[in-house]
N, C-alpha and C. Protein backbone atom coordinates (compact mmCIF):
# COMPACT_ATOMS: atom_id res chain seq x y z
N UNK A 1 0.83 -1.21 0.00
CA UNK A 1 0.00 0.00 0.00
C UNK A 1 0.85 1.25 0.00
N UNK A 2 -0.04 2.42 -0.35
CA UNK A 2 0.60 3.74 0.04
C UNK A 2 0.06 5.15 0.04
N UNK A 3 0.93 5.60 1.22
CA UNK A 3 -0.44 6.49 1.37
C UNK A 3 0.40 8.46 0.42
N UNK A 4 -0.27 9.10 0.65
CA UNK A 4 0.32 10.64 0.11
C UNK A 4 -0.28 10.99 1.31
N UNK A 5 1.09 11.73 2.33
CA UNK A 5 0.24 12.99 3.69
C UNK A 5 0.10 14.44 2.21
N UNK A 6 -1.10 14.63 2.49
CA UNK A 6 -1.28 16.34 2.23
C UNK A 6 -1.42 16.89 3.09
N UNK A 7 -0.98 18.05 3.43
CA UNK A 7 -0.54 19.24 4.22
C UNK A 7 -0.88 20.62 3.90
N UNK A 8 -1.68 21.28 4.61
CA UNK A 8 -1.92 22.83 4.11
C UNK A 8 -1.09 23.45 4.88
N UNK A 9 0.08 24.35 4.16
CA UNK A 9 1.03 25.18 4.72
C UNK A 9 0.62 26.52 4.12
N UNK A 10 -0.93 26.49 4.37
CA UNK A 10 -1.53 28.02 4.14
C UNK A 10 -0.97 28.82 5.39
N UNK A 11 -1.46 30.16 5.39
CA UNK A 11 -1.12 31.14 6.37
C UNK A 11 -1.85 30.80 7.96
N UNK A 12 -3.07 30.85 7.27
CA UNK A 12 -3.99 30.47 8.88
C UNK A 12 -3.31 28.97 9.37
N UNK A 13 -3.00 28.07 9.14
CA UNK A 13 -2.29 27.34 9.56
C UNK A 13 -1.02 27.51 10.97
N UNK A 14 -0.78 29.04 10.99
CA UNK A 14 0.30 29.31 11.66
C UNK A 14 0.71 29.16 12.81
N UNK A 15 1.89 29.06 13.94
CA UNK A 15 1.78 28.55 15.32
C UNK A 15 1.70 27.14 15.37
N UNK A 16 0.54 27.07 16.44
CA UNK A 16 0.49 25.56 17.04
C UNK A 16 -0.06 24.63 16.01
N UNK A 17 -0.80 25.13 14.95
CA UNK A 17 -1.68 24.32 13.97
C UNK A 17 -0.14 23.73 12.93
N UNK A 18 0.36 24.28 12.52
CA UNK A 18 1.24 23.80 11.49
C UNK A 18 2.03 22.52 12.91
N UNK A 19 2.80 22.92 13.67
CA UNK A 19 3.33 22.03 14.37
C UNK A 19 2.90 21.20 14.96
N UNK A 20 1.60 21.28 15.19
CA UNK A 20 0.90 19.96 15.71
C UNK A 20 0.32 18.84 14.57
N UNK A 21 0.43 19.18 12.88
CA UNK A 21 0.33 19.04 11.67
C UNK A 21 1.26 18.19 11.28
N UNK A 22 2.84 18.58 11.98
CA UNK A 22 3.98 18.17 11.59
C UNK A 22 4.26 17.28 12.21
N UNK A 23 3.97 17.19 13.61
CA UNK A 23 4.32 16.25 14.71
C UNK A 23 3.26 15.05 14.55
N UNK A 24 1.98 15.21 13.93
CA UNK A 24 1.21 14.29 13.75
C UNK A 24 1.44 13.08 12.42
N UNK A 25 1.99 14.03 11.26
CA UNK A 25 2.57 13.67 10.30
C UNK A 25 3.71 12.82 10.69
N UNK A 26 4.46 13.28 11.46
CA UNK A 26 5.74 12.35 12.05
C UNK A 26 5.02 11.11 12.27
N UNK A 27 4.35 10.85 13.51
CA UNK A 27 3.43 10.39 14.17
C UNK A 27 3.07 8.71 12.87
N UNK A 28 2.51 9.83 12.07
CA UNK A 28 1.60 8.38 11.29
C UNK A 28 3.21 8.12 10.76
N UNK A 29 3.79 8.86 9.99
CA UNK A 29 5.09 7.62 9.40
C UNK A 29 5.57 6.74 9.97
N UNK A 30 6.05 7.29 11.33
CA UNK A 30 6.52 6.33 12.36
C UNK A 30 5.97 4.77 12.32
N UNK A 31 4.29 5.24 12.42
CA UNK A 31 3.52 3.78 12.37
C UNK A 31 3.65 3.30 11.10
N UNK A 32 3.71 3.59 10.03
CA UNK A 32 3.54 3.12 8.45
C UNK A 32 4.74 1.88 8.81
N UNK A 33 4.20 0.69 7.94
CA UNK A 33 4.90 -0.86 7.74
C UNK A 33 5.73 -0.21 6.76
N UNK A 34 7.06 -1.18 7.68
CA UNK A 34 8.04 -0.91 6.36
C UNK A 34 8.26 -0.95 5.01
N UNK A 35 7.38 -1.91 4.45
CA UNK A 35 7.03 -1.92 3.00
C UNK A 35 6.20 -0.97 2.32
N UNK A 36 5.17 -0.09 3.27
CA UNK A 36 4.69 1.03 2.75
C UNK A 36 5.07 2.36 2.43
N UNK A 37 4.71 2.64 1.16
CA UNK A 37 5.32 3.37 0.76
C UNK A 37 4.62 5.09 1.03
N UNK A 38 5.20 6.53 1.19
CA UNK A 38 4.53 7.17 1.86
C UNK A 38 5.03 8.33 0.73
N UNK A 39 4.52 8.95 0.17
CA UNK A 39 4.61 10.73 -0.20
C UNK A 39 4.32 11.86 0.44
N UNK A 40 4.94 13.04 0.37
CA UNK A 40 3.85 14.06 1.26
C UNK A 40 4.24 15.17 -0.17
N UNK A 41 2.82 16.13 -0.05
CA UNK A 41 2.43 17.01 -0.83
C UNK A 41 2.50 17.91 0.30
N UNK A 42 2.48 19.44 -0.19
CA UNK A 42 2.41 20.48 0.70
C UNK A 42 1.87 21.62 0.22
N UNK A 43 0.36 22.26 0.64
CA UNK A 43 -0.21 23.39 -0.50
C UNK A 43 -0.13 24.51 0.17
N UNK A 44 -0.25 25.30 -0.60
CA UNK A 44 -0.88 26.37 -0.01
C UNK A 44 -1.38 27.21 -2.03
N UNK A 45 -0.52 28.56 -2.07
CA UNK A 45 -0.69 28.82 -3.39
C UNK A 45 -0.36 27.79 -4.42
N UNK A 46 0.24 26.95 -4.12
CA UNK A 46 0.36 25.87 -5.46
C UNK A 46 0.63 24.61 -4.74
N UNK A 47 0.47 22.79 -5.30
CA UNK A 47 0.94 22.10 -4.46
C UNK A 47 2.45 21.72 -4.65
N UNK A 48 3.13 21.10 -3.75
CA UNK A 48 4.44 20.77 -3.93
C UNK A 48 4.68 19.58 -3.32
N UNK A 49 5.48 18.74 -4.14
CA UNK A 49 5.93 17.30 -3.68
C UNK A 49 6.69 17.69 -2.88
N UNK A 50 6.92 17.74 -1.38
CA UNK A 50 8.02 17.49 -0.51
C UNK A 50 8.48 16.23 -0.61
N UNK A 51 8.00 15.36 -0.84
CA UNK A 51 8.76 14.20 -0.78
C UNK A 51 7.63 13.25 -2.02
N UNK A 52 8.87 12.58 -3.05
CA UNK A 52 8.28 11.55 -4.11
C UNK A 52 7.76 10.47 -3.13
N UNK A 53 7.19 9.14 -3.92
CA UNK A 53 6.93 8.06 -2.68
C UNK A 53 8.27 6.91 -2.51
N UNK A 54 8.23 6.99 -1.71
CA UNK A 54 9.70 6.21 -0.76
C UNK A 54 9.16 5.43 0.16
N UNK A 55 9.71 4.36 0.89
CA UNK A 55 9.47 2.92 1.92
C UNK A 55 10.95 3.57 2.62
N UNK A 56 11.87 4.43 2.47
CA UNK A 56 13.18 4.67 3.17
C UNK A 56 12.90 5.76 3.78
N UNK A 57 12.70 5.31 5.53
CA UNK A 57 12.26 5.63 6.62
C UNK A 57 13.26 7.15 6.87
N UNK A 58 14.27 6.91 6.68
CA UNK A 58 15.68 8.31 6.64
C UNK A 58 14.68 9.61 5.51
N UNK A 59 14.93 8.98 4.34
CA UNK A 59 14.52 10.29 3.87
C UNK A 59 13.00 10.58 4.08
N UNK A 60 12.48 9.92 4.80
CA UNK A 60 11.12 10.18 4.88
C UNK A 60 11.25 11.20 6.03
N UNK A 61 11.90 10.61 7.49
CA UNK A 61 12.09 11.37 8.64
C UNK A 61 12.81 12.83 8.33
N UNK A 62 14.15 12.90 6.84
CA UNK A 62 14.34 14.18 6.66
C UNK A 62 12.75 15.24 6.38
N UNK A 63 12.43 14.62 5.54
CA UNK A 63 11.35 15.36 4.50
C UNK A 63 10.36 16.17 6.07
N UNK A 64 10.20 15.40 6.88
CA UNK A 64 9.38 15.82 7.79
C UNK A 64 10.06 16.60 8.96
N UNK A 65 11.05 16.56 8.60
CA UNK A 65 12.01 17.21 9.87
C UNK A 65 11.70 18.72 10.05
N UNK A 66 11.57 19.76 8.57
CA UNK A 66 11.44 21.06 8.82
C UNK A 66 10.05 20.86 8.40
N UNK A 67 9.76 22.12 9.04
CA UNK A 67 8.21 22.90 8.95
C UNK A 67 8.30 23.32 8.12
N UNK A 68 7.57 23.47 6.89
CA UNK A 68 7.48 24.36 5.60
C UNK A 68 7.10 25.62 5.79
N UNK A 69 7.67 26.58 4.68
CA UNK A 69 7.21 27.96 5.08
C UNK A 69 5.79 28.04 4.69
N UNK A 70 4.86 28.97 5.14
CA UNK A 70 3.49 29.38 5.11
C UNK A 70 3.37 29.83 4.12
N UNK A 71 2.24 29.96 3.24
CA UNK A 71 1.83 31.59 2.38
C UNK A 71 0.72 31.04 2.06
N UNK A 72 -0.09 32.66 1.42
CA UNK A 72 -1.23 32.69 1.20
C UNK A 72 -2.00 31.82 0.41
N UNK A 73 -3.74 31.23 -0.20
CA UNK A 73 -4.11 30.76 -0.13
C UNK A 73 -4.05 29.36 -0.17
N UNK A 74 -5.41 28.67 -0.54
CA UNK A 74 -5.63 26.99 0.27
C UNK A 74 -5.67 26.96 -0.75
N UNK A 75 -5.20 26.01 -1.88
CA UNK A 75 -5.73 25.44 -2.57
C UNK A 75 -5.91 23.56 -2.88
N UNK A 76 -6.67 23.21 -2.29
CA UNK A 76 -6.72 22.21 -1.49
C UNK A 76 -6.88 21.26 -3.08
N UNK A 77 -8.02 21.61 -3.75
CA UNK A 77 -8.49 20.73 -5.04
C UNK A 77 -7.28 20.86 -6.01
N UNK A 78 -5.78 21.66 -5.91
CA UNK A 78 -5.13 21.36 -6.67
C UNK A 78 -4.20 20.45 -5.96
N UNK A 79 -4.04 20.35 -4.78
CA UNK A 79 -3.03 19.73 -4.23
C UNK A 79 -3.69 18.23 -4.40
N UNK A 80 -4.93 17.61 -4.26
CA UNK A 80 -5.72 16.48 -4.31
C UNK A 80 -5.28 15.59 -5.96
N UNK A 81 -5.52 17.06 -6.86
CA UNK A 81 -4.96 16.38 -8.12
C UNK A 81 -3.66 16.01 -8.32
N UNK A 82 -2.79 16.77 -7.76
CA UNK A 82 -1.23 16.67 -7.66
C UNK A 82 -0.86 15.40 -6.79
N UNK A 83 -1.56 14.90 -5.77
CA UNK A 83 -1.80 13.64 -5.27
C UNK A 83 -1.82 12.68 -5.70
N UNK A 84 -3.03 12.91 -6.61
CA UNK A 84 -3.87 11.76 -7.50
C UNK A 84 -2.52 11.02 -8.95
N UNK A 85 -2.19 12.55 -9.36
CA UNK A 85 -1.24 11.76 -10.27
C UNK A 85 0.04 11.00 -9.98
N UNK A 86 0.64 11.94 -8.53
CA UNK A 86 1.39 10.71 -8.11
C UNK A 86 1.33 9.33 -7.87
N UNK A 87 -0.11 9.40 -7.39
CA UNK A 87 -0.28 7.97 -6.88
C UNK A 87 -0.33 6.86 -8.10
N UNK A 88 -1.31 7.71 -9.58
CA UNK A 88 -1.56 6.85 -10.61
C UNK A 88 0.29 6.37 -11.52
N UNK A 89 1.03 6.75 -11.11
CA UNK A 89 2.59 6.51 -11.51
C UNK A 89 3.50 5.75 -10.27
N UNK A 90 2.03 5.39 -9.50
CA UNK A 90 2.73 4.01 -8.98
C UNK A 90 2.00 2.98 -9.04
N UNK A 91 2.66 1.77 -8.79
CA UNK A 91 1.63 0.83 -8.47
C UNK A 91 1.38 0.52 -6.96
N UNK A 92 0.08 1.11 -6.58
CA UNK A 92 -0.04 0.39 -5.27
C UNK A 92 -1.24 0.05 -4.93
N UNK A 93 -1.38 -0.66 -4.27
CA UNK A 93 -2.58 -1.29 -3.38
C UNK A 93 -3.83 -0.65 -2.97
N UNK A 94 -4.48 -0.34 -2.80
CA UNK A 94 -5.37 0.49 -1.84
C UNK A 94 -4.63 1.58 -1.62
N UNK A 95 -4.74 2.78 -2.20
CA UNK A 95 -4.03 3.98 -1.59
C UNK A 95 -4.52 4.46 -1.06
N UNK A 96 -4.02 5.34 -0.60
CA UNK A 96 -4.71 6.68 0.45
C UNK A 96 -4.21 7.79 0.30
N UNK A 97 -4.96 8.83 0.56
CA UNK A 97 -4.84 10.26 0.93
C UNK A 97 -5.10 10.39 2.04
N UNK A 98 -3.85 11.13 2.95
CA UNK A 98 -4.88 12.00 3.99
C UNK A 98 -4.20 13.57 4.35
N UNK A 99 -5.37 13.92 3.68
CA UNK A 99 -5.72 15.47 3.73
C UNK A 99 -5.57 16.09 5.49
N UNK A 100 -4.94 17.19 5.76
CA UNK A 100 -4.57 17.54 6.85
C UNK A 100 -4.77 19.05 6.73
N UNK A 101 -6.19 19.95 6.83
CA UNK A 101 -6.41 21.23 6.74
C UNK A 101 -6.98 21.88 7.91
N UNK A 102 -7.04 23.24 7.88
CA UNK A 102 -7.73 23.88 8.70
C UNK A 102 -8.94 24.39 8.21
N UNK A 103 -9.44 24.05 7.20
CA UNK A 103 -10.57 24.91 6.44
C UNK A 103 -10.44 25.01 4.91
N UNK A 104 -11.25 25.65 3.93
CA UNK A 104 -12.25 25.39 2.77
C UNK A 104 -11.22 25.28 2.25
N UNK A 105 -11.23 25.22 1.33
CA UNK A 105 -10.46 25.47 -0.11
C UNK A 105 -10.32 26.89 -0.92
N UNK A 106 -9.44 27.72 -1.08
CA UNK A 106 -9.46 28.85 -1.69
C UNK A 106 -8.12 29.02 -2.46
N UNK A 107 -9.19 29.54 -4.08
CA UNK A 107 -8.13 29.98 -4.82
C UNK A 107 -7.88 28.66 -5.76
N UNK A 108 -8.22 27.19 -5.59
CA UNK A 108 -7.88 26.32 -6.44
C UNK A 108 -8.41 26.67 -8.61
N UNK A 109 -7.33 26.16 -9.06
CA UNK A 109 -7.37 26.12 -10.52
C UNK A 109 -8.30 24.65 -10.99
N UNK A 110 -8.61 24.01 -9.70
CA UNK A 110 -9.78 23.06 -10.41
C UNK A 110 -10.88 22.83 -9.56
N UNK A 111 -11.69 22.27 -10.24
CA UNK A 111 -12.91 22.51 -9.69
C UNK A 111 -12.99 21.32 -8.34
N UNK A 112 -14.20 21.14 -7.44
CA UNK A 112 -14.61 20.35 -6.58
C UNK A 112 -14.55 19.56 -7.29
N UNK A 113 -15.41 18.97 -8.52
CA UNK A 113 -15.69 17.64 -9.16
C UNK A 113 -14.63 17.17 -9.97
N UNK A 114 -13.96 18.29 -10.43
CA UNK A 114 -12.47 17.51 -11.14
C UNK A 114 -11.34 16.75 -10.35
N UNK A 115 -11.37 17.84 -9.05
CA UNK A 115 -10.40 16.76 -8.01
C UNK A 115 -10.84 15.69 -7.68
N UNK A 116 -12.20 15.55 -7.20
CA UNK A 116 -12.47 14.32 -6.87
C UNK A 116 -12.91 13.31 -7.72
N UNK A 117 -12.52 13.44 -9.20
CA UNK A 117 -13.02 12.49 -10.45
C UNK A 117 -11.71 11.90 -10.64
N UNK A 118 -10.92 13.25 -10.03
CA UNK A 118 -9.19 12.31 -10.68
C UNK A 118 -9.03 11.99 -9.38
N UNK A 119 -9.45 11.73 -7.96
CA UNK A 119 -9.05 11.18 -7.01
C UNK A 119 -9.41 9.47 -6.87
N UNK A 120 -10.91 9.44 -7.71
CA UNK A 120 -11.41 8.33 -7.76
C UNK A 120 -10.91 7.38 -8.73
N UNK A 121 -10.73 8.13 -9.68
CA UNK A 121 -10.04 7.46 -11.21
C UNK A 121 -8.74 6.84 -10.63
N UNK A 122 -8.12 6.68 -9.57
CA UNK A 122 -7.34 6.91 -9.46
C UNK A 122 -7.06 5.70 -8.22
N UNK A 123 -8.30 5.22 -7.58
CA UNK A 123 -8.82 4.40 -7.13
C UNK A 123 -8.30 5.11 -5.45
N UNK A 124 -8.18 6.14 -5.02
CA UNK A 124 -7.60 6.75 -3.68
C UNK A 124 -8.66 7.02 -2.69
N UNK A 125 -9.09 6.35 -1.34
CA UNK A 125 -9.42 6.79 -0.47
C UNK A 125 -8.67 8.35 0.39
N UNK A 126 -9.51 9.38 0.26
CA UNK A 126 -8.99 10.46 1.23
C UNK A 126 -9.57 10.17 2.81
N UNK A 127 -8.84 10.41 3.75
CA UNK A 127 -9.12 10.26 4.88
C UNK A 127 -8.66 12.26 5.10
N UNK A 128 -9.46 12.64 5.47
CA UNK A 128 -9.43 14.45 5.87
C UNK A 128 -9.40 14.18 7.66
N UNK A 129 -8.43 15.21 7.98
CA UNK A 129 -8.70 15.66 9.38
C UNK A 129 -8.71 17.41 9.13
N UNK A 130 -9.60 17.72 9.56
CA UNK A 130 -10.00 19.06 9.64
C UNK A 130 -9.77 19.65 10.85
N UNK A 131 -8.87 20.45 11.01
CA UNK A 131 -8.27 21.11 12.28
C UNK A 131 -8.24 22.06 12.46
N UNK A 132 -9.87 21.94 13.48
CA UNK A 132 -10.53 23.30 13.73
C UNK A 132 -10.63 23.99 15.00
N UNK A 133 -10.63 25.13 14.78
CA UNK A 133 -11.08 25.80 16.64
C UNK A 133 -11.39 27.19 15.98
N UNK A 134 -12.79 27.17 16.54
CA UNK A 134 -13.38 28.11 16.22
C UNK A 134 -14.05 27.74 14.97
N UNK A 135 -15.14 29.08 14.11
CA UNK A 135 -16.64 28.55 13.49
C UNK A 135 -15.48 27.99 12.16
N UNK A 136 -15.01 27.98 11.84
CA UNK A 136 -14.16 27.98 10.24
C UNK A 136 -14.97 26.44 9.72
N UNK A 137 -15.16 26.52 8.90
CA UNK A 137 -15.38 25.23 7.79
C UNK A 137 -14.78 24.31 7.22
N UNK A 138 -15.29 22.90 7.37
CA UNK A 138 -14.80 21.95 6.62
C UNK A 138 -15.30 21.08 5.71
N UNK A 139 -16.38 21.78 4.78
CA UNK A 139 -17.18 20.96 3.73
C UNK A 139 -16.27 20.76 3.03
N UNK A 140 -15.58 20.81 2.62
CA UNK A 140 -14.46 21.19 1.39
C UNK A 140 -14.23 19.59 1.80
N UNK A 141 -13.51 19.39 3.12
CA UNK A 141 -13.11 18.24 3.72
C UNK A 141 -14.19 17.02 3.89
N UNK A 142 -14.86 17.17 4.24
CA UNK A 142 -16.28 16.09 4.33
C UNK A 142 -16.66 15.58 3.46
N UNK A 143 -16.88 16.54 2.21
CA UNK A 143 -17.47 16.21 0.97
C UNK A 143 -16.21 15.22 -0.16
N UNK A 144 -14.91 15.52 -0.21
CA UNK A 144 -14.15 14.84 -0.82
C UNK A 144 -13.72 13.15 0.18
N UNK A 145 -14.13 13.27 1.53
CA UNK A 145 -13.58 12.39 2.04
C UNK A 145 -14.96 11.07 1.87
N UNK A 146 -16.19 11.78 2.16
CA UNK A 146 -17.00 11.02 2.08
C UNK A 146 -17.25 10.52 0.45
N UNK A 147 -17.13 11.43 -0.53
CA UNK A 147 -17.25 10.66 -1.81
C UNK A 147 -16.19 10.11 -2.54
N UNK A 148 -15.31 9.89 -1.81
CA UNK A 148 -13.78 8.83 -2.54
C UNK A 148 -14.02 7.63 -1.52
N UNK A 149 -14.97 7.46 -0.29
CA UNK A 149 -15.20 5.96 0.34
C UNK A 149 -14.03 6.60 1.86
N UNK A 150 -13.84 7.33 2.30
CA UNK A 150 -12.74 8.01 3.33
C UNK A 150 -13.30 8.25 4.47
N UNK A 151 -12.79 8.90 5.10
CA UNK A 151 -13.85 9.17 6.51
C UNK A 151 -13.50 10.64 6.48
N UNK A 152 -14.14 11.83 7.43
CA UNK A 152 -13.58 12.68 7.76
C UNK A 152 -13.54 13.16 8.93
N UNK A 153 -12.68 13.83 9.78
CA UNK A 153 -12.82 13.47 11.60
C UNK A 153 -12.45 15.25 11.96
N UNK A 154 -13.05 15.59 12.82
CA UNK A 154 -12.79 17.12 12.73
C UNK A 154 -11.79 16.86 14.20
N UNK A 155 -10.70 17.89 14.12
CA UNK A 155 -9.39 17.63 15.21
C UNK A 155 -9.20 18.73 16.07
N UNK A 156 -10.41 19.21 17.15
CA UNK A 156 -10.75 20.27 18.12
C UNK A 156 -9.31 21.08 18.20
N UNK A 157 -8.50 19.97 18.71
CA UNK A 157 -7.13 20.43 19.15
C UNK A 157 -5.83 20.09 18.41
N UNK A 158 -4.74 21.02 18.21
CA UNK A 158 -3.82 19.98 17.33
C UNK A 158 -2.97 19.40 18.14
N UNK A 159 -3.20 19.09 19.73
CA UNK A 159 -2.95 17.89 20.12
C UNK A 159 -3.79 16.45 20.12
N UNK A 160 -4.80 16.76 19.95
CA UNK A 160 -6.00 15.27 19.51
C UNK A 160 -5.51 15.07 17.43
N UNK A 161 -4.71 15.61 17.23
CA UNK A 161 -4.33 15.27 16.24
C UNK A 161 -4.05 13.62 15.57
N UNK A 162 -2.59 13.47 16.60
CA UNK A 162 -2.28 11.99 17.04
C UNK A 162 -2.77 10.95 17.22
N UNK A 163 -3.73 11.22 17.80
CA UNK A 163 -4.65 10.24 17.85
C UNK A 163 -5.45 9.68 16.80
N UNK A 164 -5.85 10.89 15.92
CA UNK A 164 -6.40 10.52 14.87
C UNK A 164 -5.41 10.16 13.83
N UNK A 165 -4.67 10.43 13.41
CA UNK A 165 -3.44 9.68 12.81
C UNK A 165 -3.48 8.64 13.37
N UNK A 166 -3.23 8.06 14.33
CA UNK A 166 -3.40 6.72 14.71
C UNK A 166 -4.29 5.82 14.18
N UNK A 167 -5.47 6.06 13.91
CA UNK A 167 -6.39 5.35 13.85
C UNK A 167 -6.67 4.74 12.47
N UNK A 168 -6.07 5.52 11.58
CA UNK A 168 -5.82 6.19 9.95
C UNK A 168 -4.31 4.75 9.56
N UNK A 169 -3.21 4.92 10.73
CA UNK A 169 -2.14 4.36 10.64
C UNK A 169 -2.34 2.36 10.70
């Protein structure tokens, strides 16, 4: 199997949310079987492969070592597609996504239904944790997790983070 962490290294993200993001991210690799293979994407104005998919636990632990810098908007439905094609240029098992935001999607170059047509095409469960405090929104998150077969779990605190990574792991 293998999974892609996505990561919003939008602005509102900033403080305790990005680091409790990062430490949770640690968190699930740690648990990932050695034969699984793991990517991480990182959005904000555009997505970015921080790391291709690798089973070598070293460069995985580098890739996660620094905090990425912040900037302005979410664009969550491009980072999903940027996901999706990684995953379709491998061969794996049951893949996964899991989406790791604080809120909607803004600013993406594709639509709701295009990300999640190439998420499915693609045969990828998203698992979303939405990491919220305070009224902010996570349809963006609900709606892609529930229609790729995923769950979506809202994360009060970004210390109950972990836990939910766990459960995912």
């Amino acid at each position: 199997g293998g999974f892609v962490l996505v990561l919003d290294t939008s602005l509102s993200m900033k403080g305790k949310r990005i680091e409790a993001a990062m430490g949770a991210a640690r968190a699930f690799a740690r648990r990932r079987q050695a034969h699984e293979k793991l990517a991480v994407v990182t959005f904000d104005a555009q997505p970015r492969v921080l790391l291709p998919f690798t089973a070598n636990a070293e460069r995985i632990d580098e890739a996660l070592a620094v905090t990425p810098p912040l900037q302005y908007f979410t664009r969550t439905y491009d980072a999903l597609v940027r996901a999706a094609r990684l995953v379709a240029a491998e061969d794996l098992r049951s893949p996964a996504i899991v989406l790791l935001s604080d809120g909607e999607d803004l600013g993406s170059t594709v639509s709701r239904a295009a990300a999640i047509e190439a998420v499915k095409t693609a045969g990828i469960r998203v698992f979303s944790v939405g990491l919220v405090t305070g009224p902010r929104g996570t349809a963006t998150l609900r709606d892609v997790s529930f229609e790729t077969g995923g769950t979506s779990t809202r994360a009060a605190s970004p210390e109950s983070l972990v836990g939910v990574y766990e459960q995912l792991g």
